[in-house]
Protein backbone atom coordinates (compact mmCIF):
# COMPACT_ATOMS: atom_id res chain seq x y z
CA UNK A 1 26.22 -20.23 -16.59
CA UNK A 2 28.91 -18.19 -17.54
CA UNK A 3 30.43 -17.63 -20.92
CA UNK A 4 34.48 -16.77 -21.29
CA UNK A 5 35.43 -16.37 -24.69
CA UNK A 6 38.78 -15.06 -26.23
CA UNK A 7 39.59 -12.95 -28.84
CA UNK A 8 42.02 -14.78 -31.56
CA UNK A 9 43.76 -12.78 -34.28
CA UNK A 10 42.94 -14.43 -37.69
CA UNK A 11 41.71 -13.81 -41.34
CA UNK A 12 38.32 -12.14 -41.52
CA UNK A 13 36.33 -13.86 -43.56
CA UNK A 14 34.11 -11.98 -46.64
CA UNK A 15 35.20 -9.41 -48.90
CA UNK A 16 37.92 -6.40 -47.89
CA UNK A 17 36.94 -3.42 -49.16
CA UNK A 18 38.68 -1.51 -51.57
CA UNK A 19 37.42 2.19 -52.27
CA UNK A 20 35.41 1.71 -56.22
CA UNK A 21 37.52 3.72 -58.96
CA UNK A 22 36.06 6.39 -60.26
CA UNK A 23 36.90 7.68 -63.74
CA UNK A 24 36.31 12.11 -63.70
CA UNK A 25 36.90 14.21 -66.45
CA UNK A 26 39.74 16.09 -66.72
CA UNK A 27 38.52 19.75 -67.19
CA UNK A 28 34.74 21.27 -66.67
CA UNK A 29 32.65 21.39 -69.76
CA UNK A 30 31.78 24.75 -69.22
CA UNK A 31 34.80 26.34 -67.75
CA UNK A 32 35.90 28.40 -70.61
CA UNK A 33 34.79 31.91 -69.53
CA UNK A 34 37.74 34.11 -67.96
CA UNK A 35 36.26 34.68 -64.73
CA UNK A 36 36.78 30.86 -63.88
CA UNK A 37 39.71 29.60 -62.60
CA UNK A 38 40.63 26.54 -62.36
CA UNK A 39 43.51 24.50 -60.91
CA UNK A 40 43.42 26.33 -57.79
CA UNK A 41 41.76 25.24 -54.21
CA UNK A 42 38.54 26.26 -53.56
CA UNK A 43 37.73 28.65 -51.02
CA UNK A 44 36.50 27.36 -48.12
CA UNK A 45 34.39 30.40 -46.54
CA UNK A 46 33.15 31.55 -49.77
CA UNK A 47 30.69 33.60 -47.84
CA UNK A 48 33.17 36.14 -46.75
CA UNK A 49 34.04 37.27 -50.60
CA UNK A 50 30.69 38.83 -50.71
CA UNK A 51 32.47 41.21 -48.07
CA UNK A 52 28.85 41.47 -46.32
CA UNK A 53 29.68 41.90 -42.18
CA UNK A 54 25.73 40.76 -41.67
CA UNK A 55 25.57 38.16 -43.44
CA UNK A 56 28.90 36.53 -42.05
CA UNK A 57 27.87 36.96 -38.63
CA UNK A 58 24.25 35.36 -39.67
CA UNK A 59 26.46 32.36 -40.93
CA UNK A 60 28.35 31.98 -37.82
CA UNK A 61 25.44 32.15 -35.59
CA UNK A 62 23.24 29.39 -38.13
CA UNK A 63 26.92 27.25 -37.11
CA UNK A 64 26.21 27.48 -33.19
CA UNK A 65 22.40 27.07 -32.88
CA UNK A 66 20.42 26.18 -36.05
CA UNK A 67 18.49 22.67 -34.92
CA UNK A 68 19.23 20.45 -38.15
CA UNK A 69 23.55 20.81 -37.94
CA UNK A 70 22.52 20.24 -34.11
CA UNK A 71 20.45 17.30 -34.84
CA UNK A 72 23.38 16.01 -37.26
CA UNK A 73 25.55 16.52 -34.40
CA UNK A 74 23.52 14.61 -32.13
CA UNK A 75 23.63 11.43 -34.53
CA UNK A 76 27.37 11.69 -35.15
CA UNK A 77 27.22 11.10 -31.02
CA UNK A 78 25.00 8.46 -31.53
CA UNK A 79 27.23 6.61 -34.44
CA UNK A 80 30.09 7.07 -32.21
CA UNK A 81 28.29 5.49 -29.23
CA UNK A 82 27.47 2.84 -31.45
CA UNK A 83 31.04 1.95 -32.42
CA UNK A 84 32.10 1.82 -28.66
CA UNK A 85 29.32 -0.60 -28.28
CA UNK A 86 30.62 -2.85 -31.11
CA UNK A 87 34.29 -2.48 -30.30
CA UNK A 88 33.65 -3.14 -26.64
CA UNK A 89 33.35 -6.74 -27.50
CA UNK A 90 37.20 -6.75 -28.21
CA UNK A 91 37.86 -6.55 -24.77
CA UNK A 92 36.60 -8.81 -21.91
CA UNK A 93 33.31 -8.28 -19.44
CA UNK A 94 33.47 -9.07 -15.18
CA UNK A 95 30.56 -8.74 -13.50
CA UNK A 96 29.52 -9.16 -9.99
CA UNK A 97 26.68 -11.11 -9.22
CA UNK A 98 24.54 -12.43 -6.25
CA UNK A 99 21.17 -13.67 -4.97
CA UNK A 100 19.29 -14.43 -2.04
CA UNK A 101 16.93 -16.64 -2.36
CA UNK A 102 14.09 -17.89 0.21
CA UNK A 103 12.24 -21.59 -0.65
CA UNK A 104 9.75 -23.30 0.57
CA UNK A 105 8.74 -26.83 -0.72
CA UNK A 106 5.10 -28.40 -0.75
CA UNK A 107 3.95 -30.17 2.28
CA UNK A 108 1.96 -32.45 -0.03
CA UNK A 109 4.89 -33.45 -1.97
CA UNK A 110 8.31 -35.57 -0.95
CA UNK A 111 10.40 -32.37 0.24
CA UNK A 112 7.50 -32.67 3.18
CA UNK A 113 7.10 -28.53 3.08
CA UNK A 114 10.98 -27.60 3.77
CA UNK A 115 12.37 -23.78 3.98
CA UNK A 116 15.82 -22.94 3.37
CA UNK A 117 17.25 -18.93 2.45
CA UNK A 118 19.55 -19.96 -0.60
CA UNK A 119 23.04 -17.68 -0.30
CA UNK A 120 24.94 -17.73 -4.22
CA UNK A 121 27.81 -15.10 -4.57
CA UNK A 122 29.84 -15.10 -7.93
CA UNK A 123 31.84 -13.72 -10.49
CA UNK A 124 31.48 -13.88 -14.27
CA UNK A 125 33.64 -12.53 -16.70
CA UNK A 126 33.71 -13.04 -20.59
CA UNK A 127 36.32 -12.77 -23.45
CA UNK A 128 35.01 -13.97 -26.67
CA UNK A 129 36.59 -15.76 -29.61
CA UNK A 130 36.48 -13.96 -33.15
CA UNK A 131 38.11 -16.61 -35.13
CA UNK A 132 36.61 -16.26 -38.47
CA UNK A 133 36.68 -12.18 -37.55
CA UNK A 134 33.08 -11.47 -37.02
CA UNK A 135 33.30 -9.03 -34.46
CA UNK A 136 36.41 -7.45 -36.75
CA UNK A 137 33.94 -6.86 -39.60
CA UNK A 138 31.20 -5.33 -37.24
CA UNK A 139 33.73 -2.92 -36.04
CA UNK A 140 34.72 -2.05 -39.97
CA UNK A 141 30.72 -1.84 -40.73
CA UNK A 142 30.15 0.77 -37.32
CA UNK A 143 33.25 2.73 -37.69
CA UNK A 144 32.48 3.03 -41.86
CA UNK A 145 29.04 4.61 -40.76
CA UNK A 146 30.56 6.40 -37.75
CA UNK A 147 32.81 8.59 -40.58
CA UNK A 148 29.14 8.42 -42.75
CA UNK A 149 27.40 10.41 -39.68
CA UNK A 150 29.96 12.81 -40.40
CA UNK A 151 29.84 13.51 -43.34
CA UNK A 152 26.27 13.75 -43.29
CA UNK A 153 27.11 16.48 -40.71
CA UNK A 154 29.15 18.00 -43.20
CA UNK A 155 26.72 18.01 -45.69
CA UNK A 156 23.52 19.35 -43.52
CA UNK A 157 26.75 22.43 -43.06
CA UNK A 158 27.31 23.00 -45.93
CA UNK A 159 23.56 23.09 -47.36
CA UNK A 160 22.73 25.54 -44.13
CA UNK A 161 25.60 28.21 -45.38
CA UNK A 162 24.01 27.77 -48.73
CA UNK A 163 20.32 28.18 -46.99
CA UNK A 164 21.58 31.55 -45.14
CA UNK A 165 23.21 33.15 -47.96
CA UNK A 166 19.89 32.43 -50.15
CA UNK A 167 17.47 33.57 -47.95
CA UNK A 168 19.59 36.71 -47.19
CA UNK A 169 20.37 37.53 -50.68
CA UNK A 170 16.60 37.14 -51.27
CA UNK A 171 16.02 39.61 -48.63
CA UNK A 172 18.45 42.10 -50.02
CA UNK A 173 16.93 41.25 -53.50
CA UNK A 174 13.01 41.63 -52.40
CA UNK A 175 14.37 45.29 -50.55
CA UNK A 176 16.02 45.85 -53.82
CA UNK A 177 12.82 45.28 -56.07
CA UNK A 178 10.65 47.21 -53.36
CA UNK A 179 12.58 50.59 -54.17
CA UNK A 180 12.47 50.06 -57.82
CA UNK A 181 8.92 49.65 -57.10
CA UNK A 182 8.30 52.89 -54.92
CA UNK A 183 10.47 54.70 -57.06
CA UNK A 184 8.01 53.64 -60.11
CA UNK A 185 4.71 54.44 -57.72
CA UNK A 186 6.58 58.21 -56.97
CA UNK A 187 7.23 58.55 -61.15
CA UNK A 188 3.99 57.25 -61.69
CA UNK A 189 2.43 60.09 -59.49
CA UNK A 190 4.46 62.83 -61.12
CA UNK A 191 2.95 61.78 -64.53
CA UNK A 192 -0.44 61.70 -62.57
CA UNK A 193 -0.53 65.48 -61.92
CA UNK A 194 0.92 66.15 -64.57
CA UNK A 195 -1.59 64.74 -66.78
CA UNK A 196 -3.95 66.27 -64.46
CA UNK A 197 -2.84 69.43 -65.38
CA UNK A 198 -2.96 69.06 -68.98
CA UNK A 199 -6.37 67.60 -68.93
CA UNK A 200 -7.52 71.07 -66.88
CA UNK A 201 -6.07 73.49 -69.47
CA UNK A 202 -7.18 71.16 -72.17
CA UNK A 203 -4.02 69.77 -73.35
CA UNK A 204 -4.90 66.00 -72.28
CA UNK A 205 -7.72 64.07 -72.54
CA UNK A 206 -9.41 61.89 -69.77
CA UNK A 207 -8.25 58.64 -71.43
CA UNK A 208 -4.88 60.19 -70.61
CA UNK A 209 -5.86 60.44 -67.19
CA UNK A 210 -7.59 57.49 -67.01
CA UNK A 211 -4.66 55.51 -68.22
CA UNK A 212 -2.09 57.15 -65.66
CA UNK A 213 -4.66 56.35 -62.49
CA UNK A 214 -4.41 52.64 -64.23
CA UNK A 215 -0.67 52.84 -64.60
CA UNK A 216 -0.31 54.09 -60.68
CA UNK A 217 -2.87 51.66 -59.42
CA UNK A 218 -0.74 48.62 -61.22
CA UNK A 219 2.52 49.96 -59.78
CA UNK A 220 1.13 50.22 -56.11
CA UNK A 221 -0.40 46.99 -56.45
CA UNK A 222 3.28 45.18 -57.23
CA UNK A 223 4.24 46.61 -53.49
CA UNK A 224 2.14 43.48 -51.07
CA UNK A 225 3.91 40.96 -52.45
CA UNK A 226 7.47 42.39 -52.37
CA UNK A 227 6.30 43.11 -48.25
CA UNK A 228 5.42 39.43 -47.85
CA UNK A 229 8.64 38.43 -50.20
CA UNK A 230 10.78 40.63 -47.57
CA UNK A 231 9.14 39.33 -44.21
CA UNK A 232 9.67 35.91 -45.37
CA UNK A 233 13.43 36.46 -46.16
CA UNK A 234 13.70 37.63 -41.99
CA UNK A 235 11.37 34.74 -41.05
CA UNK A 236 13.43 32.57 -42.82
CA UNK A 237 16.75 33.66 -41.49
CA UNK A 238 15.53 33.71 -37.80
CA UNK A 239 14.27 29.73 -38.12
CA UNK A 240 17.70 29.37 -39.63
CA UNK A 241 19.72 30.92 -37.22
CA UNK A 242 17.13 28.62 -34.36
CA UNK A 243 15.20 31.64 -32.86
CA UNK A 244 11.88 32.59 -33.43
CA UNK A 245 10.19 34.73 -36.56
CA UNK A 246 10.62 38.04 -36.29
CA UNK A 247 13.58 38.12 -33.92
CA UNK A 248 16.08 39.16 -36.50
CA UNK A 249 13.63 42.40 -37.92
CA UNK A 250 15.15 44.60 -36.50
CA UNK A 251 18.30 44.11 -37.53
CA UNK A 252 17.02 43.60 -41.47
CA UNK A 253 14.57 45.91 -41.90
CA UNK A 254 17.01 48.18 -42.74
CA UNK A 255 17.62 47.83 -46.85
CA UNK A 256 20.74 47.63 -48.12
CA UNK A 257 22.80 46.43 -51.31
CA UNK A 258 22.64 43.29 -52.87
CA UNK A 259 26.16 41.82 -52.01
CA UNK A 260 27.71 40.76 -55.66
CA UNK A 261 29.89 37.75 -55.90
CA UNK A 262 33.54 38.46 -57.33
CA UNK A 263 34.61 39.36 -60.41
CA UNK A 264 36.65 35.74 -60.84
CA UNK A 265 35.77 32.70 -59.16
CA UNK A 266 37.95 29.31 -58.21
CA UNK A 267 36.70 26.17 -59.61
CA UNK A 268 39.18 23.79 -59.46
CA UNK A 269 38.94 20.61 -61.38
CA UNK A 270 36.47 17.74 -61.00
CA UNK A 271 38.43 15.25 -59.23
CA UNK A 272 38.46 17.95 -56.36
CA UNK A 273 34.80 16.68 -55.74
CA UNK A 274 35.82 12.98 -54.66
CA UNK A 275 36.75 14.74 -51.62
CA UNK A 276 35.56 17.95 -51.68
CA UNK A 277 31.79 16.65 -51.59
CA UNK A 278 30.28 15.16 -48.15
CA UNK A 279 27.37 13.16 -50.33
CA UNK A 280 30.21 11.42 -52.48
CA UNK A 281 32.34 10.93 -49.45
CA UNK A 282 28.68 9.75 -46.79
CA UNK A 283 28.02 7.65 -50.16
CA UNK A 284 31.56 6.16 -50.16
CA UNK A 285 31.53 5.29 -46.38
CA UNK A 286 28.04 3.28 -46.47
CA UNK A 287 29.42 1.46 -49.49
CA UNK A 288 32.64 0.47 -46.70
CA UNK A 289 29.98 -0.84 -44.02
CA UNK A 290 27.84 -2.81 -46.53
CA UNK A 291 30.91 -4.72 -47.63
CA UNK A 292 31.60 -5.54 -44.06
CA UNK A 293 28.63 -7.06 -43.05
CA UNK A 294 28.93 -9.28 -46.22
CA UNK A 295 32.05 -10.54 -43.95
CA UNK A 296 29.47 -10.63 -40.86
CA UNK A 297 27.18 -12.35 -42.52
CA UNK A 298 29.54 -15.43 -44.17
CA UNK A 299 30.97 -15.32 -40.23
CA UNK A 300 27.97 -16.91 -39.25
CA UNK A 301 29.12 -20.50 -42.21
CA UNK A 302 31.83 -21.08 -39.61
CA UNK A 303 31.75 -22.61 -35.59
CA UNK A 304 31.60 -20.74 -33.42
CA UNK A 305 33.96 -21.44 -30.25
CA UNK A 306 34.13 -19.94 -26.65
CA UNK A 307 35.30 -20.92 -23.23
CA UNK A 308 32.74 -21.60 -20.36
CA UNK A 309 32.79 -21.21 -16.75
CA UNK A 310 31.01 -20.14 -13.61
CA UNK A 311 33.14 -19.45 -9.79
CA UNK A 312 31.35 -18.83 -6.66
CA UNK A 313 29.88 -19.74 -3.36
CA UNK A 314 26.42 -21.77 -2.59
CA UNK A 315 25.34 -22.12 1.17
CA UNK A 316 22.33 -22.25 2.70
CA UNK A 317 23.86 -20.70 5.81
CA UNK A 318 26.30 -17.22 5.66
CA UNK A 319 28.24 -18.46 8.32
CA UNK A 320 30.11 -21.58 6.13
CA UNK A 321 29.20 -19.02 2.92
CA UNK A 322 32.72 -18.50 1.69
CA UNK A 323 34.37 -21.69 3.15
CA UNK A 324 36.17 -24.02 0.78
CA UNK A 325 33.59 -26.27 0.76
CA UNK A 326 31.09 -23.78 -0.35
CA UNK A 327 33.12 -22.80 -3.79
CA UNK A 328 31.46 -24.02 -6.71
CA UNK A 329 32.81 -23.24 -10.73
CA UNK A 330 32.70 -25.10 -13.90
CA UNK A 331 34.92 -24.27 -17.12
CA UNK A 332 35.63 -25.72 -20.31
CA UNK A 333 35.05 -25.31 -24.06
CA UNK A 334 32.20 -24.94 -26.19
CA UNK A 335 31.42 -25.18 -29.90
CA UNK A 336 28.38 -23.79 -31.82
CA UNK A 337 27.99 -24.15 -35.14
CA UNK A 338 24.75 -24.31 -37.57
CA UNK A 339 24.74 -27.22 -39.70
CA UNK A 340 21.56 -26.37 -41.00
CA UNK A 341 19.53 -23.15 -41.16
CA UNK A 342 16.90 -24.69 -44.36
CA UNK A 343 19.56 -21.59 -46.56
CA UNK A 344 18.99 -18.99 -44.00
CA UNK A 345 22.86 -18.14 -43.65
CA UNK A 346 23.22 -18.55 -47.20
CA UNK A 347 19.99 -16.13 -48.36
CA UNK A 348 21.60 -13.75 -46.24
CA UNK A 349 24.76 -13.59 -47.95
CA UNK A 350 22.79 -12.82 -51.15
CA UNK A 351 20.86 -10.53 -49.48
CA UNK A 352 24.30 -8.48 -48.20
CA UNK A 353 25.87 -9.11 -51.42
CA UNK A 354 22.79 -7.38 -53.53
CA UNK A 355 22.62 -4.74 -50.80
CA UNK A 356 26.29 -3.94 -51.75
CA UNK A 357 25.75 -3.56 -55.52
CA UNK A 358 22.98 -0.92 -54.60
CA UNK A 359 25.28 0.93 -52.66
CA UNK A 360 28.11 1.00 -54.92
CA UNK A 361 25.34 2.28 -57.59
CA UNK A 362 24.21 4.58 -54.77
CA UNK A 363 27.73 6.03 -55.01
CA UNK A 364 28.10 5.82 -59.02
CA UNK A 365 25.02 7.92 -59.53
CA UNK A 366 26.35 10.45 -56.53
CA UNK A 367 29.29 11.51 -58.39
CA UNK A 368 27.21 12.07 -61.81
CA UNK A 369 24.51 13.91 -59.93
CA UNK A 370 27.76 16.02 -58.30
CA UNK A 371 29.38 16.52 -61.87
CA UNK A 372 25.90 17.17 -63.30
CA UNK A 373 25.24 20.15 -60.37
CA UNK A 374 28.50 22.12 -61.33
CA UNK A 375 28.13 22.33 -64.92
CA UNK A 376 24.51 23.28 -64.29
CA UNK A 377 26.16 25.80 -61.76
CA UNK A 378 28.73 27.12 -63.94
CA UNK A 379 26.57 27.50 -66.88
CA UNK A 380 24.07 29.32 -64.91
CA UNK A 381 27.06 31.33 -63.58
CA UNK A 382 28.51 32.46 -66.56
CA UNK A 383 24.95 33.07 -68.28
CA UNK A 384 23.14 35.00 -65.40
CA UNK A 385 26.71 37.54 -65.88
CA UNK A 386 26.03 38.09 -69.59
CA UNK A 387 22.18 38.97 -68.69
CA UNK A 388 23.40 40.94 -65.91
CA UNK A 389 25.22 43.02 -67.88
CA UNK A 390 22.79 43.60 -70.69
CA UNK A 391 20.49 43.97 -68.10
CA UNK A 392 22.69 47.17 -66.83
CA UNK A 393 22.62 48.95 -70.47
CA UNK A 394 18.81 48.43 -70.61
CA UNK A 395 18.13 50.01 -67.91
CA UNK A 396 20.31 53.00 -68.32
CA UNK A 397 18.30 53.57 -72.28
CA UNK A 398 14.99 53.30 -70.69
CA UNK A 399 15.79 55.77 -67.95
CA UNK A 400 16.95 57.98 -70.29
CA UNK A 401 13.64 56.98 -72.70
CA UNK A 402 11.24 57.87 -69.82
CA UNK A 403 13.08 61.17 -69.50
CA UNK A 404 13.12 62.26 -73.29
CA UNK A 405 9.41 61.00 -73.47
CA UNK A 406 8.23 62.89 -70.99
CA UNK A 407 9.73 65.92 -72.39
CA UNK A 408 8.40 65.76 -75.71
CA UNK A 409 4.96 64.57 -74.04
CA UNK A 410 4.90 68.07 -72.43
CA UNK A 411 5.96 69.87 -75.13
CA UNK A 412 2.84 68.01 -77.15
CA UNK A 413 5.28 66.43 -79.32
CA UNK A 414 4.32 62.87 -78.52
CA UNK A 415 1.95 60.89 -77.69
CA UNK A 416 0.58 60.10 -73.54
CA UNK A 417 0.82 56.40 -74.55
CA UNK A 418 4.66 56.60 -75.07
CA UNK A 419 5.20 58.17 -71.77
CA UNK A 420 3.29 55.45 -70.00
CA UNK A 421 5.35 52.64 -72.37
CA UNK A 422 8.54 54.45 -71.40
CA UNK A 423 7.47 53.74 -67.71
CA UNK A 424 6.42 50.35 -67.71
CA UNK A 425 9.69 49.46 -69.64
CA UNK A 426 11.80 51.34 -66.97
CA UNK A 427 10.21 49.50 -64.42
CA UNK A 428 10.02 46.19 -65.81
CA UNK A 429 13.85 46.30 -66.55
CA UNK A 430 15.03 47.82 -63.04
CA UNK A 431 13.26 44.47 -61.10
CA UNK A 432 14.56 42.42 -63.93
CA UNK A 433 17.85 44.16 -62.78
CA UNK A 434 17.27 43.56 -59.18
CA UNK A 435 16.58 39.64 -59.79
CA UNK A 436 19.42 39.38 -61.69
CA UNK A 437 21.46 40.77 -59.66
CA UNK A 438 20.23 38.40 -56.36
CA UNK A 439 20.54 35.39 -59.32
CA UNK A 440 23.82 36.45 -60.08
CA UNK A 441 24.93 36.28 -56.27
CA UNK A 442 22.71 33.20 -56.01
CA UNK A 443 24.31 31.41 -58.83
CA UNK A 444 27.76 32.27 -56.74
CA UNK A 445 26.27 30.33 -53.86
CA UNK A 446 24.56 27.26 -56.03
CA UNK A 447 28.40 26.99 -57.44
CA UNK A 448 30.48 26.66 -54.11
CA UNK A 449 27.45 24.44 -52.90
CA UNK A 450 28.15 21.91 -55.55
CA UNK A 451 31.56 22.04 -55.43
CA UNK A 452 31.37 21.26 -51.77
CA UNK A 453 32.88 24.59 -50.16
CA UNK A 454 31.86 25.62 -47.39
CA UNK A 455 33.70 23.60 -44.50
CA UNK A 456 37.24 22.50 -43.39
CA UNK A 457 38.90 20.11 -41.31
CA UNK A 458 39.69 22.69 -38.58
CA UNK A 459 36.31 23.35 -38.18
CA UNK A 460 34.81 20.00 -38.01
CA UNK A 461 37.71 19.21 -35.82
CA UNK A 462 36.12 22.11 -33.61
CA UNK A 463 32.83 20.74 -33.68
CA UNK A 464 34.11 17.21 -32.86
CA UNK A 465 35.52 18.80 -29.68
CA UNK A 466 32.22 20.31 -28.08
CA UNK A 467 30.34 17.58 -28.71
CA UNK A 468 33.04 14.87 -27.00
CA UNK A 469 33.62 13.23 -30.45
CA UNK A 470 37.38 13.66 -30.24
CA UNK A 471 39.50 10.51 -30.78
CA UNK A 472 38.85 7.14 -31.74
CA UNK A 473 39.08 5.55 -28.55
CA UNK A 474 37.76 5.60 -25.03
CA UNK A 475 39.80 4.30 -22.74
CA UNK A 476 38.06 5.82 -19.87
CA UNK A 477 34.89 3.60 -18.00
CA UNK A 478 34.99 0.48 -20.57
CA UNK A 479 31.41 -0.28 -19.12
């Protein structure tokens, strides 16, 4: 049997979705420190104000190969398959079909053990009727979570720049540290000998000595785990970038500067994140395709009509196959509808219904967490710059401390303990400086994360592109 329905224009029944209104505040909490600015757009490769060649190329390779934005790009295929699935039932089906069949009946039984070959040729084709608009609803639910596969792609993007910058300001950080902490094992060494000296000519004791051999053994000791630190920063990257550990060591090793952020930032304002951020937006679009199957669900209160009908031949002979006499078909209309499920239909109306409250909490409590990340962001921000800069002055007194101590130590002025004080302080407060420093440029990256930089239209339009998601239609092979 063959089923030919047709496609009516009418009223979908269930809810239409309207997009929830949010309240946002008007300003940032914390946005009162100069170096913020709001009101302006946000910059969308906030990567390249670091003005760091290495780590913008390490960016745009992590865009081209790193397995997760692949793997996001691979479902955003698979949502858009989906929808062509779902729309395809707009438009009618024809297929070919045709059997051969060879019987044989019982010779125990009235047909007295016949054979025949059974010829059946045909044509089906179906159109079906969406009067109460389920199908329109299931095309609302798989486009809404077509546009939620993107933005999910946007969002694994966006949290990959973030990933890159991180683990390549912690490599610059952990290189940073590591010469703070050779430079303490070299001052630690001068003091050594020198103490050495003294203690030969009588002028130290051997607690003095003692002490320094402590003091050197300590500072060599911080060096391991500043190597590991470092080799897990390249290891890190490489994964990142999709290629193995190790293949980007080469090109690392090398130390250089931690890359500071810039001296003034753009915030903008916090409605920018209702479209700025891919969670809010993902969050928004799986809110759309939970109110349409509410529709898809009531669909199934109402009848369900269609058209039914079968042409072909049936011979048991090709040579009269396709003569008139051999053409059978059947057609007319049919009605479905279930009177009585025992509240099946009904149940899962409630069950859509609740579904769709959790969602549109799902989105309520997206938007705090996103308001909650930037003022955690900013703060952090505009604290890690006040600590950065005290930070600066502390080191340059206990550089000049270790120097003055030392000089007075050989001059038998003061005391062996204050040179080794002196030291530790210096030390302790040039790898405070290095951390800050990488948490100052982290903080940078945390900020633009959570306000959702990081991507633009262009460049998901790109991506679209090379992976055949262009368009909303494919008019091409409708099979």
């Amino acid at each position: 049997m063959i089923y030919i329905s047709f496609v009516l224009g009418c009223a979908a029944v269930g809810p239409d979705y309207e997009r929830p209104a949010t309240p946002m505040p008007q300003n940032w909490q914390t946005a009162t420190d100069p170096a913020l600015l709001p009101d302006q757009e946000i910059v969308r490769q906030w990567w390249k104000l670091f003005n760091d060649p290495i780590l913008d190329d390490l960016i745009e390779e992590a865009s081209r190969n790193n397995l997760d934005l692949l793997t996001a790009m691979a479902r955003m295929q698979e949502t858009r398959a989906r929808l062509g699935i779902v729309t395809g039932d707009h438009y009618p089906f024809v297929d070919l079909e045709g059997a051969v069949t060879r019987q044989r009946g019982s010779e125990n039984s009235l047909s007295v053990g016949y054979e025949e070959t059974f010829y059946t040729p045909g044509v089906s084709a179906g159109w079906q009727i969406d009067l109460f608009g389920r199908i329109r609803r299931c095309v609302e639910a798989a486009t809404a979570e077509y546009q939620a596969s993107e933005e999910d792609f946007t969002d694994v993007m966006i949290t990959l720049y973030a990933d890159v910058a991180f683990s390549y300001l912690d490599l610059r950080t952990n290189q940073a540290r590591l010469a703070a902490a050779r430079a303490n094992i070299e001052s630690q060494k001068e003091v050594l000998a020198l103490t050495i000296s003294r203690f030969k000519n009588g002028l130290a004791t051997d607690l003095d000595v003692a002490q320094s051999e402590r003091f050197l053994a300590r500072a060599q000791a911080e060096v391991p785990p500043l190597r590991i630190g470092l080799a897990q920063s390249i290891n890190n990257l490489a994964v990142l970038l999709g290629r193995q550990p190790g293949a980007l060591y080469e090109k690392l090793v090398t130390a250089r500067q931690i890359p500071l952020p810039p001296e003034k930032v753009t915030v903008g304002v916090p409605a920018d994140l209702l479209r700025q951020r891919p969670d809010i937006r993902r969050a928004e679009r799986r809110l759309a395709a939970q109110t349409a199957r509410i529709g898809m669900a009531k669909a199934d209160l109402y009848p369900n009509f269609s058209l039914t009908g079968n042409f072909g031949y049936e011979s048991v002979d090709t040579v009269d196959l396709f003569d008139a006499g051999s053409r059978v078909f059947s057609f007319g209309p049919s009605l479905r509808w279930n009177i009585f499920a025992g509240g099946r239909i009904r149940n899962q109306i409630k069950v859509e219904d609740a579904v769709s409250r959790q969602m549109l909490l799902a989105y309520e409590h997206c938007v705090l967490n996103a308001l909650r990340e930037v003022e955690n962001a900013l703060k952090a921000y505009i604290e890690n710059r006040i600590r950065l800069t005290a930070l600066v002055r502390s080191v340059n007194a206990a550089r000049r401390s270790v120097k003055l101590a030392t000089e007075l130590y050989k001059q038998g002025l003061a005391d062996f303990q204050v040179v080794l004080d002196a030291q530790r302080d210096q030390f302790e407060f040039e790898n405070q400086l290095a951390s800050a420093r990488g948490n100052s440029a982290a903080n940078f990256v945390r900020l633009y994360a959570a306000l959702g930089g990081g991507w633009d239209l262009e460049q998901i339009a790109d991506f679209r592109k090379e992976s055949n998601l262009s368009g909303t239609n494919n008019k091409g092979d409708l099979r």
